[in-house]
Protein backbone atom coordinates (compact mmCIF):
# COMPACT_ATOMS: atom_id res chain seq x y z
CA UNK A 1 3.67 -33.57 -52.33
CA UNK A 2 2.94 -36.98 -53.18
CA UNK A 3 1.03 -39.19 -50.97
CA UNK A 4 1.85 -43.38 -50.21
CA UNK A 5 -2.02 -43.69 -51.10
CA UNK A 6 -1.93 -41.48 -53.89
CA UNK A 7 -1.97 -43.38 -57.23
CA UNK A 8 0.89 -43.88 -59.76
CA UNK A 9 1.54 -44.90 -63.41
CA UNK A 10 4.46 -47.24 -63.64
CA UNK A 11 5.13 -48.12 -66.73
CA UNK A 12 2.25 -49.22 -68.98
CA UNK A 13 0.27 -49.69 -65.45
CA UNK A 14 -1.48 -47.54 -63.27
CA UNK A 15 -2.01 -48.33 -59.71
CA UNK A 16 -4.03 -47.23 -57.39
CA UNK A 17 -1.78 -46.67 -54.55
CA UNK A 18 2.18 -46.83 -53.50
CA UNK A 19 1.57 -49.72 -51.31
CA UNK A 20 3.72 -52.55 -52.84
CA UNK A 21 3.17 -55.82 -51.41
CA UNK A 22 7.37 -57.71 -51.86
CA UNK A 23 7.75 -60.91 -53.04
CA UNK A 24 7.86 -63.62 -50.10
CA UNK A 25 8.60 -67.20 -49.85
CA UNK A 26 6.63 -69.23 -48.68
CA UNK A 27 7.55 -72.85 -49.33
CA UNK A 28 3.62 -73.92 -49.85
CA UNK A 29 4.27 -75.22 -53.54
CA UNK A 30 1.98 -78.44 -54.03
CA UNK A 31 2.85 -81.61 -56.46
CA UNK A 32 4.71 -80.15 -60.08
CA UNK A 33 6.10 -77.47 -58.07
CA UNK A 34 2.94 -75.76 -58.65
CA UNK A 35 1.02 -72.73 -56.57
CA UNK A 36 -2.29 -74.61 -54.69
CA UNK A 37 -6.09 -73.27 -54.04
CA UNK A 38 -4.57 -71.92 -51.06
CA UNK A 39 -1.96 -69.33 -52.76
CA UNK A 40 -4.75 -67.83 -54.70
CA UNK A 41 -6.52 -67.07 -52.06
CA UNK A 42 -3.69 -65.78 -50.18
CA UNK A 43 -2.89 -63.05 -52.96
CA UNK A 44 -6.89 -62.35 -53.71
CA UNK A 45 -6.70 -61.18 -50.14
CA UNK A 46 -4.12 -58.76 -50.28
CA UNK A 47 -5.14 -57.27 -53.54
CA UNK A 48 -5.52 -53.70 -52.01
CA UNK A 49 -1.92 -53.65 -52.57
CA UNK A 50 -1.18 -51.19 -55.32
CA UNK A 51 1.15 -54.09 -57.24
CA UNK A 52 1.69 -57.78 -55.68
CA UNK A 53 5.28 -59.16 -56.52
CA UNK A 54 4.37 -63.34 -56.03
CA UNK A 55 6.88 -65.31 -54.33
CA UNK A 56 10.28 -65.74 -56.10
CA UNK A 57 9.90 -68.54 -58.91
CA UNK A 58 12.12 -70.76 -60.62
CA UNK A 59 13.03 -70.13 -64.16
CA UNK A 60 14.03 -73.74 -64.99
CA UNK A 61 14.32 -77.29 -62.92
CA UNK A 62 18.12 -76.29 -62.24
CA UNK A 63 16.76 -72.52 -60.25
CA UNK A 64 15.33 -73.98 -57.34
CA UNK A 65 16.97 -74.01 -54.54
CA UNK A 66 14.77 -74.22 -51.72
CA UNK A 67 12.13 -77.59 -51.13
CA UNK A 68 8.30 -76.70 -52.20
CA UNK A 69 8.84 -73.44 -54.22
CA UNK A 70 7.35 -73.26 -57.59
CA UNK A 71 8.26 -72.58 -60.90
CA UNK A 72 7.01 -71.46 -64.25
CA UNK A 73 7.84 -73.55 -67.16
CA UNK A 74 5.82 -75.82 -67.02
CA UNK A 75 2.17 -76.21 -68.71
CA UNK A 76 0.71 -77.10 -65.23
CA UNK A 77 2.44 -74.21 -63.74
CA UNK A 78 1.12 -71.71 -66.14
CA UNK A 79 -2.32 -73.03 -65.68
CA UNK A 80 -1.86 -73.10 -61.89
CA UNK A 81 -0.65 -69.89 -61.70
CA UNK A 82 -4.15 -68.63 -63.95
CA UNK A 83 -5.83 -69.66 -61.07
CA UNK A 84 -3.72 -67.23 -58.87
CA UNK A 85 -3.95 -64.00 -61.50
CA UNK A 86 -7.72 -64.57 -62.53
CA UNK A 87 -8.43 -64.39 -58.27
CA UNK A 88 -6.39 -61.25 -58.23
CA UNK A 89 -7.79 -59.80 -60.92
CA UNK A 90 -11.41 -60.75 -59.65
CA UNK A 91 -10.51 -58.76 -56.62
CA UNK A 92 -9.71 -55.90 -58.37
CA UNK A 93 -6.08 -56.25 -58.23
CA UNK A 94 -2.87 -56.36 -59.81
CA UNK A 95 0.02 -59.00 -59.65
CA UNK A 96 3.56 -59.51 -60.96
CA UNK A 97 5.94 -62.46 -60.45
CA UNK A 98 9.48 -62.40 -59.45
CA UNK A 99 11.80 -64.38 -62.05
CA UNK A 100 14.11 -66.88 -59.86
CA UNK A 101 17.41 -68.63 -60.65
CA UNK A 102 19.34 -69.38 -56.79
CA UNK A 103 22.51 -70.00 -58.23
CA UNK A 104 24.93 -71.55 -56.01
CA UNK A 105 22.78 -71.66 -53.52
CA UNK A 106 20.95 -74.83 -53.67
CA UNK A 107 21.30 -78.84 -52.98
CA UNK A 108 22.14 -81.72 -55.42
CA UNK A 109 18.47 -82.90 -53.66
CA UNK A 110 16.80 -80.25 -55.27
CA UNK A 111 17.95 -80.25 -58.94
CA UNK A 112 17.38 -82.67 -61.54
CA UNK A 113 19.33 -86.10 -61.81
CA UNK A 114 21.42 -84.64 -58.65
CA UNK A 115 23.42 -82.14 -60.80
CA UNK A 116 25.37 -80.01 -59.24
CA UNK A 117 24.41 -75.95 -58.81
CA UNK A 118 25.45 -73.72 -61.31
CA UNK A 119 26.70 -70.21 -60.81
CA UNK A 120 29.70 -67.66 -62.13
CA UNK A 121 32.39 -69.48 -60.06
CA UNK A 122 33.07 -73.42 -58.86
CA UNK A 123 33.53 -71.95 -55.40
CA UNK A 124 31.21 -72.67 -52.48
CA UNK A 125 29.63 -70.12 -50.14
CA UNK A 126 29.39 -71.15 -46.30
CA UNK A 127 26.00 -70.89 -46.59
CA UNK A 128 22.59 -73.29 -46.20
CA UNK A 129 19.25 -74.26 -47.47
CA UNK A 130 15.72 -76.20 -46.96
CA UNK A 131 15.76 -79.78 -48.37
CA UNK A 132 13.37 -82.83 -47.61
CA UNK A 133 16.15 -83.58 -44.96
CA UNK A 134 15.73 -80.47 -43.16
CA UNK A 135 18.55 -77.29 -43.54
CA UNK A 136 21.69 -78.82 -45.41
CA UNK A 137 24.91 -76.92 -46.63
CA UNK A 138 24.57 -75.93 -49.95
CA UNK A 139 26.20 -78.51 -52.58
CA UNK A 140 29.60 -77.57 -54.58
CA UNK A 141 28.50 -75.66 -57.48
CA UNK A 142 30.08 -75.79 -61.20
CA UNK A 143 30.70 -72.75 -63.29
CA UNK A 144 28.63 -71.95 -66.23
CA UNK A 145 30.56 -72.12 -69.61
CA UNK A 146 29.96 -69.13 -71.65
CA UNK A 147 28.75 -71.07 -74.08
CA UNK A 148 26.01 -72.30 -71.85
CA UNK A 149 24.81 -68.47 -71.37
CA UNK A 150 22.67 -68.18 -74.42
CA UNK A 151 20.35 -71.51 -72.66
CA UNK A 152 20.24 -69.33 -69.67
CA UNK A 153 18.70 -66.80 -70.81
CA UNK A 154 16.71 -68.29 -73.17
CA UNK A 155 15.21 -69.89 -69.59
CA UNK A 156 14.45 -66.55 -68.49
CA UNK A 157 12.89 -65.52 -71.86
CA UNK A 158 10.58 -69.23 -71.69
CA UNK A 159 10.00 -67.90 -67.93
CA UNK A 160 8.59 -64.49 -69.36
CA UNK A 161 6.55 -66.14 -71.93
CA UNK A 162 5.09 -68.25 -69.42
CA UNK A 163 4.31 -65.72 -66.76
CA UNK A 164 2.72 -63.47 -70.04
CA UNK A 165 0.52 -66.66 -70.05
CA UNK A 166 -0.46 -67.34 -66.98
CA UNK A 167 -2.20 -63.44 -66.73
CA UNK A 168 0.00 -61.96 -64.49
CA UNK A 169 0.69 -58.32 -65.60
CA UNK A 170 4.69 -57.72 -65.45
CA UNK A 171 7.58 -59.72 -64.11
CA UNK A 172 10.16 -58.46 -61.46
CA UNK A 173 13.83 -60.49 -62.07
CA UNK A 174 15.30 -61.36 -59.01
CA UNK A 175 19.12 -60.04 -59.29
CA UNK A 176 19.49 -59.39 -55.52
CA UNK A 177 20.26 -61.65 -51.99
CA UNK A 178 23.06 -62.91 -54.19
CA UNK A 179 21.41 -65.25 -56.46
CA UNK A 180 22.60 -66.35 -59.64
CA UNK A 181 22.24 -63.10 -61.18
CA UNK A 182 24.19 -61.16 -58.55
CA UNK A 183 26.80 -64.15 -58.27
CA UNK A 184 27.87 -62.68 -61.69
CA UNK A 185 27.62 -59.10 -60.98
CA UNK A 186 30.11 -59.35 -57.78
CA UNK A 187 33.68 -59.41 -57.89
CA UNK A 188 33.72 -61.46 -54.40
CA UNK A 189 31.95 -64.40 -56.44
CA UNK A 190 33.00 -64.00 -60.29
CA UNK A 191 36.31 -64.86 -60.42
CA UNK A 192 36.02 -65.79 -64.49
CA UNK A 193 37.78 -64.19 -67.08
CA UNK A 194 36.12 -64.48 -70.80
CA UNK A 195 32.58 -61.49 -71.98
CA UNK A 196 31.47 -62.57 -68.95
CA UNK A 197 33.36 -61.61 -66.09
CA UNK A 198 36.35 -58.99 -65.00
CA UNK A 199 35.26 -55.77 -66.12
CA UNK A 200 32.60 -53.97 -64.92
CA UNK A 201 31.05 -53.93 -68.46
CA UNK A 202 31.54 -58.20 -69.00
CA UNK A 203 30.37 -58.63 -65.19
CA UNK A 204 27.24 -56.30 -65.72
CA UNK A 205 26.24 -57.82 -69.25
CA UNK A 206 24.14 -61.78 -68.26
CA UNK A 207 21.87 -59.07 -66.08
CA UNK A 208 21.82 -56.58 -69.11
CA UNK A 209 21.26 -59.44 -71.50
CA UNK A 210 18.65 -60.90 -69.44
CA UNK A 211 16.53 -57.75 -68.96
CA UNK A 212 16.46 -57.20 -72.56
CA UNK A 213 15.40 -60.65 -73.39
CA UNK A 214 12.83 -60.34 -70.61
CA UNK A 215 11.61 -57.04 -71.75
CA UNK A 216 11.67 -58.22 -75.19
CA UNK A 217 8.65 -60.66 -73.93
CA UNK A 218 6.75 -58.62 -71.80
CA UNK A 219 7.65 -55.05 -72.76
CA UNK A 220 9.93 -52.85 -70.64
CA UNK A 221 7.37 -51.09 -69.09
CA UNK A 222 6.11 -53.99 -67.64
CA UNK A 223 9.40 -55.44 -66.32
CA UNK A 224 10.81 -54.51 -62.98
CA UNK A 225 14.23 -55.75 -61.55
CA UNK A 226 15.55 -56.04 -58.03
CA UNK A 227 19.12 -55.04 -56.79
CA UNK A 228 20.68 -55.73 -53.20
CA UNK A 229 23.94 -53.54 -53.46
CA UNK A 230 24.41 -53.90 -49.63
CA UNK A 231 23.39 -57.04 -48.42
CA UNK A 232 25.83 -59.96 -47.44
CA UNK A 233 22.98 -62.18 -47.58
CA UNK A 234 23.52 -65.84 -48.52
CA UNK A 235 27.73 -65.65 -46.82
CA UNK A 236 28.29 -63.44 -49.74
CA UNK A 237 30.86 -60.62 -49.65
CA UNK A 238 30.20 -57.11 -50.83
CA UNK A 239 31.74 -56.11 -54.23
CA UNK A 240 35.08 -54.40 -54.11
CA UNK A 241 33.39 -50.93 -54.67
CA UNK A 242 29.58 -51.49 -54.83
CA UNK A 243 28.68 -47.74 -55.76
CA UNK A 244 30.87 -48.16 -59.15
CA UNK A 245 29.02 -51.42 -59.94
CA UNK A 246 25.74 -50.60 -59.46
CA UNK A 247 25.71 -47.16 -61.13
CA UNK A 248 27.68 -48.80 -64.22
CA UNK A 249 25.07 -51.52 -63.76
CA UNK A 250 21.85 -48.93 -63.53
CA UNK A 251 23.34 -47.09 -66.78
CA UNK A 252 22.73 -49.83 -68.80
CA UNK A 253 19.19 -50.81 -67.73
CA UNK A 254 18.04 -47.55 -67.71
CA UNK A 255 17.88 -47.06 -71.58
CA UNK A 256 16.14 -50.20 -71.50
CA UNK A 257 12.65 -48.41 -70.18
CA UNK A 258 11.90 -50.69 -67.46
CA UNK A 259 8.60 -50.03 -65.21
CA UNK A 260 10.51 -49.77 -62.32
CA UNK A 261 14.03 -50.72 -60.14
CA UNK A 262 13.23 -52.61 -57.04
CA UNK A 263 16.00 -51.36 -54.26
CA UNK A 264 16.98 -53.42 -51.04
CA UNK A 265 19.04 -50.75 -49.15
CA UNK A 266 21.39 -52.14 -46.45
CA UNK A 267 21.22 -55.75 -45.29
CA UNK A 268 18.16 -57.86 -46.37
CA UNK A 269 16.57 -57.65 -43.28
CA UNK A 270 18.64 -56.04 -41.00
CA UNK A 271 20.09 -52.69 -41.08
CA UNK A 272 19.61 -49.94 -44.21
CA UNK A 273 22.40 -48.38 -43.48
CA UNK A 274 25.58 -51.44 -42.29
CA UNK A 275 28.13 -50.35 -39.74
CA UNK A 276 30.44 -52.99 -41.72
CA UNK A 277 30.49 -50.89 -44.48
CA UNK A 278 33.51 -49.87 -45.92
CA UNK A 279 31.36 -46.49 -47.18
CA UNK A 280 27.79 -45.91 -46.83
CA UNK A 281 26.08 -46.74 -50.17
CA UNK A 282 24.68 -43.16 -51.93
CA UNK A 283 21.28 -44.77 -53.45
CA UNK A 284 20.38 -40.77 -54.28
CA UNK A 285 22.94 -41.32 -56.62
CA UNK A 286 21.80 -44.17 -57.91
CA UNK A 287 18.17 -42.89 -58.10
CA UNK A 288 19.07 -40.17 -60.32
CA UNK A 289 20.54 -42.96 -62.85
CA UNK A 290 17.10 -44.25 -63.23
CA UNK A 291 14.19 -42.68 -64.92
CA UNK A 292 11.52 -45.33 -64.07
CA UNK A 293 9.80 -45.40 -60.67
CA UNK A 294 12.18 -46.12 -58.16
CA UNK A 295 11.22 -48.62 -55.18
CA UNK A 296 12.24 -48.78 -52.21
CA UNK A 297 12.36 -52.14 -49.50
CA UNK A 298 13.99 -52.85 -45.74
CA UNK A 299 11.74 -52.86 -42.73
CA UNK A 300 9.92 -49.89 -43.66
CA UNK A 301 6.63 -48.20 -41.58
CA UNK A 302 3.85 -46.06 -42.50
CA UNK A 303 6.25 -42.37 -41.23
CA UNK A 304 9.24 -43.54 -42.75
CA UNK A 305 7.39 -44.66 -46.33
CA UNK A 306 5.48 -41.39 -46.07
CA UNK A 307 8.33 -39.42 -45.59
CA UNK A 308 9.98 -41.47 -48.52
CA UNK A 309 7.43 -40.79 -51.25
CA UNK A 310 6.83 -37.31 -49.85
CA UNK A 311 10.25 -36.01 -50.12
CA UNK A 312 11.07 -37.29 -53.64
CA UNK A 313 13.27 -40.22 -52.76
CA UNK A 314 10.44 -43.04 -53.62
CA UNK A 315 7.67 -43.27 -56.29
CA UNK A 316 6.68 -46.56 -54.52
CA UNK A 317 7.08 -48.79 -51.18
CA UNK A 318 7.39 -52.25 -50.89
CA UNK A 319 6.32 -54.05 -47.29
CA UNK A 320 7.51 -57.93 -46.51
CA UNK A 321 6.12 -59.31 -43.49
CA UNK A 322 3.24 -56.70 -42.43
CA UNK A 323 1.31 -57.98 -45.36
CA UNK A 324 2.06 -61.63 -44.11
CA UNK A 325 0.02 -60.88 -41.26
CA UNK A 326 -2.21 -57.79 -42.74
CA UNK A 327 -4.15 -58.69 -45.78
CA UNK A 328 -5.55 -55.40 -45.40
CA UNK A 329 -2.28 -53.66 -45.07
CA UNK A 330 -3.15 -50.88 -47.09
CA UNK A 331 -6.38 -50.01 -45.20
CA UNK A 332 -4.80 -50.80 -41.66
CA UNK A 333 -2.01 -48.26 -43.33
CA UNK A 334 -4.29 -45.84 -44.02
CA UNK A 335 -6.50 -45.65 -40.58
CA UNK A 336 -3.35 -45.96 -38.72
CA UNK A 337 -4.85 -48.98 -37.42
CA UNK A 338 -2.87 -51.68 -35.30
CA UNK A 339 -1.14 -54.45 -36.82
CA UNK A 340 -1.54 -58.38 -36.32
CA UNK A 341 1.51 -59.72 -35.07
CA UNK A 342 3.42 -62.14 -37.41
CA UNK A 343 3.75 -66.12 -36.48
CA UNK A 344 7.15 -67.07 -37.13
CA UNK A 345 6.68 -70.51 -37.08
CA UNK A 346 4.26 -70.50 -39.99
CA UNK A 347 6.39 -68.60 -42.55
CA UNK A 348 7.54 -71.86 -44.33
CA UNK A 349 5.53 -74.09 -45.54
CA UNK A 350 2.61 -75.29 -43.97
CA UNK A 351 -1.00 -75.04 -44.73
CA UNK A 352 -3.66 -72.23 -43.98
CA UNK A 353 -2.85 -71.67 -40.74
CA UNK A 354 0.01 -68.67 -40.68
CA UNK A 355 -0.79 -68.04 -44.67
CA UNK A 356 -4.69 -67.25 -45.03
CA UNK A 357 -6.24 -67.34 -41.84
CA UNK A 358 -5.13 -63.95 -40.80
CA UNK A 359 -8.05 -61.90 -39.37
CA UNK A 360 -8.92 -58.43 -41.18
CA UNK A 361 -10.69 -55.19 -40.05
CA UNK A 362 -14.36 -55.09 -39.95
């Protein structure tokens, strides 16, 4: 039976353990929107992990939607970022990014000339975010024309270019916590009509599009993507029947070739399986739709990962906050050593303190 430290090939990349280190914000972008001295340190020391996903990144100006997260697609971006990979790789690691576009949920602060969010529908979730004013409600968004699509992706496709040149090794899109990507995929958001909403087929085809354009970049094996099929996260309804969406959805991405399929199961951050649901979710089902290496993510431990990998329904693990606080993660893992506790109030934004002055083992 397979092993959390045992290694794996994903893809056209073999890693040395199961040990995936998520993608977290952390709101410690500097001037440009760029990633500092201190976020390259910050990944060089947790690059035991068997594959780094960096923080969630904006695709384009009108992604972010959060103060002091970065983006790539800029020159100065790319070459900030080089500073993160080349400290990775030093270290003997390996390091994708996580492609960003929030959708709806952002500020008129936040986006250029105050425009207005863009999503799949004009209507407005109940739902906040981090501005230079502190939390705010999110801002009225505008639907996307089809005929704006094509741009959209094309951002994604820059994105992928620009990730390709800033050395890190794959990309992960971010189609879960309904952002943008999931705003289209959900029938409690996409209200549209037109190739790009109603059916399963129109409401499954920007992600479809975009993972093909991505892949097209990068090359499949080096792409990842992330679902959420559960999650309300972000005062967003479930889809009327989540278990027909996603397995229409996984269908078409799985001739694609991708490296892997990055799972949330349950509520992002809260319970796998939700006593809200209408049905539990079957992701065993879903699994067997998907012939890359399936990873899994929601407040998983060293005996529960174990037991995941062992018993078929993982190839890989992916840990949020432990490696906030455990740089070493993997080791601390492995000698089923204690844990340093996490400090809430340093998560976002900041400076060293709470981001790369966590203590280690000796």
């Amino acid at each position: 039976m397979p092993s959390l430290f045992d290694p794996i090939q994903m893809g056209g990349l073999a890693l040395p353990n199961r040990i995936v280190m998520a993608p977290l914000t952390r709101n410690r972008a500097i001037t440009g929107l760029k990633p500092g001295e201190l976020t390259a340190e910050y990944y060089r020391q947790r690059a035991s992990a068997g594959l780094i996903i960096a923080e969630a990144t904006q695709i384009s100006p009108m992604g972010q939607g959060y103060i002091d997260t970065p983006g790539i697609y800029s020159p100065e971006q790319v070459a900030a970022w080089k500073t993160v990979t080349d400290a990775v790789h030093a270290a003997g690691g390996r390091i994708f990014l996580q492609l960003w576009h929030v959708g709806r949920i952002s500020h008129t602060s936040l986006l250029p000339d105050g425009a207005s969010p863009v999503s799949s529908t004009d209507r407005r979730p109940n739902a906040q975010t981090f501005s230079a004013a502190g939390f705010v409600d999110v801002s009225p968004p505008r639907a996307l024309r089809d005929d704006e699509i094509p741009g959209l992706i094309a951002d994604y496709r820059h994105a992928a270019h620009c990730a390709a040149d800033a050395g890190f090794d794959g990309v992960e899109v971010h189609a879960a916590n309904n952002y943008l990507l999931e705003q289209f995929l959900r029938d409690s958001v996409n209200d549209r009509g037109g190739p790009y909403g109603g059916s399963l087929a129109n409401r499954t085809r920007l992600v479809v599009e975009v993972m093909r354009a991505v892949s097209e970049v990068i090359g499949a094996g080096r792409c990842g993507i992330r679902l959420s099929p559960m999650t309300t996260f972000n005062d967003t309804p479930r889809d009327s029947d989540p278990q027909a969406l996603y397995s229409h959805l996984v269908e078409q991405l799985d001739p694609l070739g991708l490296g892997y399929l990055h799972i949330i199961q349950g509520e992002t951050g809260g319970a796998r399986d939700p006593e809200d649901a209408v049905r539990p979710f079957d992701y065993d089902a879903l699994h067997e739709r998907f012939h890359g290496c399936w990873m899994v993510n929601n407040g998983y431990g060293l005996d529960d990962a174990e037991q995941a990998v062992a018993g078929g329904r993982a190839d890989l693990v992916a840990f949020g906050r432990p490696f906030i606080s455990n740089p070493d993660l993997v080791r601390r893992l492995r000698e089923k050593a204690p844990l340093n506790p996490l400090q809430e109030d340093t998560l976002y934004g900041g400076g060293a303190e709470g981001y790369t002055d966590y203590p280690v083992l000796e």
